[in-house]
N, C-alpha and C. Protein backbone atom coordinates (compact mmCIF):
# COMPACT_ATOMS: atom_id res chain seq x y z
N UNK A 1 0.84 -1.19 0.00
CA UNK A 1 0.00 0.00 0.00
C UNK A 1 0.88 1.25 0.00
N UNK A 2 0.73 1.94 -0.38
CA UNK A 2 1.45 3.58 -1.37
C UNK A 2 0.73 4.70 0.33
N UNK A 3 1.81 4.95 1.07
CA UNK A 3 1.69 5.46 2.26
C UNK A 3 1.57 7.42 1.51
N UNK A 4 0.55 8.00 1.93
CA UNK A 4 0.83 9.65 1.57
C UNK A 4 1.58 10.09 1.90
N UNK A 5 1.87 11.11 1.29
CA UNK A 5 2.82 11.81 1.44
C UNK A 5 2.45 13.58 1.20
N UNK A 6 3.14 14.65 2.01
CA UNK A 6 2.95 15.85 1.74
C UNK A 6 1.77 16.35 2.69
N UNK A 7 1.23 17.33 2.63
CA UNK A 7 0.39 17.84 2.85
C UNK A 7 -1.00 18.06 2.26
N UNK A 8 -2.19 18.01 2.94
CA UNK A 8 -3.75 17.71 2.38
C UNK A 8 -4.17 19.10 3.16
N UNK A 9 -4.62 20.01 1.76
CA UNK A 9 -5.36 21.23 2.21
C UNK A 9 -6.98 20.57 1.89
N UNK A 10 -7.80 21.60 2.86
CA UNK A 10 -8.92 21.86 2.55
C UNK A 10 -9.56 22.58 2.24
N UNK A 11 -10.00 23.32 0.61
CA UNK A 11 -10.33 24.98 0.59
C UNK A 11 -11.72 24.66 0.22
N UNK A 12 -12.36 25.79 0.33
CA UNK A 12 -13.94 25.66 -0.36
C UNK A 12 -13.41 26.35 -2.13
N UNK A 13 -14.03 26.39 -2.74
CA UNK A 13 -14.12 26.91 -3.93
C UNK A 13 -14.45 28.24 -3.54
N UNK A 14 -15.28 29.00 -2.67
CA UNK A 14 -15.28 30.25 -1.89
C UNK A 14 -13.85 30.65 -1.73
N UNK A 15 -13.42 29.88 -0.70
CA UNK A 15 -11.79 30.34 -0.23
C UNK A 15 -10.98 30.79 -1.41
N UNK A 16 -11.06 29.78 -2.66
CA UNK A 16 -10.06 29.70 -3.53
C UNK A 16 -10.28 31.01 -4.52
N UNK A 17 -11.71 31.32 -4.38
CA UNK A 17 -12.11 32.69 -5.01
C UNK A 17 -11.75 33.86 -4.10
N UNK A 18 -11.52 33.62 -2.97
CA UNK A 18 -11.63 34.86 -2.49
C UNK A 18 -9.82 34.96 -2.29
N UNK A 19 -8.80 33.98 -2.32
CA UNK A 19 -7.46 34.17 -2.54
C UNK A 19 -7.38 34.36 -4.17
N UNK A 20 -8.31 34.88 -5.32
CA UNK A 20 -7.43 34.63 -6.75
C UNK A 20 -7.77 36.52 -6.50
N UNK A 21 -8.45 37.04 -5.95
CA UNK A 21 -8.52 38.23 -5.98
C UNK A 21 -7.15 38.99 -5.37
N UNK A 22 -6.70 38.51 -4.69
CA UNK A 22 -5.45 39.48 -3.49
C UNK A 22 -4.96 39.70 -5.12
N UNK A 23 -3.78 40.56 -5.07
CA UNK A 23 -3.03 40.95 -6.31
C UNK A 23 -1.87 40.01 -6.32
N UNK A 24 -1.28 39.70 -7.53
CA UNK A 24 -0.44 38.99 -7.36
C UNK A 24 0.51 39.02 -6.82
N UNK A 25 1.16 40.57 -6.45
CA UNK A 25 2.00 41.24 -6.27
C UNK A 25 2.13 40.72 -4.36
N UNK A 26 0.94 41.30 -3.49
CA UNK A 26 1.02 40.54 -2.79
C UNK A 26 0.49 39.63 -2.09
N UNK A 27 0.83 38.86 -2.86
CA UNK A 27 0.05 36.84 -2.48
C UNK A 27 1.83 36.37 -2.83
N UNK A 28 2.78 37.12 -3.57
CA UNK A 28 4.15 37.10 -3.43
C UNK A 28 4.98 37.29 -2.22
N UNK A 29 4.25 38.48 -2.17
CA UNK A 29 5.17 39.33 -1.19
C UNK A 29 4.89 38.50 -0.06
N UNK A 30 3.82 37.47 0.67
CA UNK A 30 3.34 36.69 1.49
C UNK A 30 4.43 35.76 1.56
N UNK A 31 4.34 34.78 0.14
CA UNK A 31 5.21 33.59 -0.23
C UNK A 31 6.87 34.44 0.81
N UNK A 32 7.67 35.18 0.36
CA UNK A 32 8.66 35.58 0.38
C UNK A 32 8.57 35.75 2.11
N UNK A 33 7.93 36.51 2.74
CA UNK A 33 8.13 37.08 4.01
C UNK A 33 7.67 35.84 4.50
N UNK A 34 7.53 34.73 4.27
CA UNK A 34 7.49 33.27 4.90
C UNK A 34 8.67 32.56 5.21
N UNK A 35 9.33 32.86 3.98
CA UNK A 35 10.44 32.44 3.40
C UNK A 35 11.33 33.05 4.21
N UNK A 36 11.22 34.01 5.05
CA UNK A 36 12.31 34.90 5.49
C UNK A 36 12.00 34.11 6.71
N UNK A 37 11.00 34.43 7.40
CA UNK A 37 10.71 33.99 8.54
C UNK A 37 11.31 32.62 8.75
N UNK A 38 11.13 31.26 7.85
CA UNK A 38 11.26 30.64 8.19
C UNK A 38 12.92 29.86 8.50
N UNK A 39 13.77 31.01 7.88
CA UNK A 39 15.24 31.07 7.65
C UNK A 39 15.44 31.28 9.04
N UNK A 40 15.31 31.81 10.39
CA UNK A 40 15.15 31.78 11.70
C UNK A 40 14.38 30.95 12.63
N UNK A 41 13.86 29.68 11.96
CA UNK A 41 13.18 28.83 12.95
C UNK A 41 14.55 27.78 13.43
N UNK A 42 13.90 27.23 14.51
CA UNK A 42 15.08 26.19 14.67
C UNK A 42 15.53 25.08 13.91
N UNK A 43 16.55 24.71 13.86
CA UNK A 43 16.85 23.62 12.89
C UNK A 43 15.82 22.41 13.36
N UNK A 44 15.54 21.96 14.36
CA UNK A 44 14.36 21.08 14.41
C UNK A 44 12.90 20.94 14.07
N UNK A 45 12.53 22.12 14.12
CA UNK A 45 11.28 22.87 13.81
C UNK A 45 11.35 22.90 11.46
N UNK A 46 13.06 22.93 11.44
CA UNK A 46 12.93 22.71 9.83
C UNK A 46 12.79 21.78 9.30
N UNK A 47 13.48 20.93 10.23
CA UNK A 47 13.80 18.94 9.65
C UNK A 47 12.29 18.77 10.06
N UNK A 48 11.46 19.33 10.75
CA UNK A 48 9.93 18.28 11.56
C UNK A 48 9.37 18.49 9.70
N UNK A 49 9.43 19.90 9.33
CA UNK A 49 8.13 20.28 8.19
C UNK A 49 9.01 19.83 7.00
N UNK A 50 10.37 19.54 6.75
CA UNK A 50 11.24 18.75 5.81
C UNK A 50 10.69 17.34 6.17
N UNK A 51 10.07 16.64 6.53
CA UNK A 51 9.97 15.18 7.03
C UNK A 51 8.21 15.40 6.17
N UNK A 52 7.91 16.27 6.39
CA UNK A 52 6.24 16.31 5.36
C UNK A 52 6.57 16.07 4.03
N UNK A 53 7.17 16.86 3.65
CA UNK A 53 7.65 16.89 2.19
C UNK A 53 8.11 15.46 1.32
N UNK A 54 8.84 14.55 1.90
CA UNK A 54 9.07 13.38 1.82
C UNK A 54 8.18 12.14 1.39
């Protein structure tokens, strides 16, 4: 049996309409200041959400 893997969102078709509106510009700028943030978590806290990905 083929074990999952990754992460399982749940959006409504609502949700997904109401995120295509933000501008692209920032629904980026989001992505990025995540990205920053997450460059300061602990190295354990990186390997736990690196172990999802897998």
């Amino acid at each position: 049996m083929k074990k999952n893997k990754g992460f399982r969102y749940y959006l409504t078709d609502e949700q997904i309409l109401e995120y295509q509106k933000i501008p692209p510009y920032r629904r980026l700028l989001w992505l990025y200041q995540g990205n920053v943030f997450r460059k300061y978590y602990p190295k354990s806290t990186i390997a736990l959400q690196e172990s999802f990905r897998k």
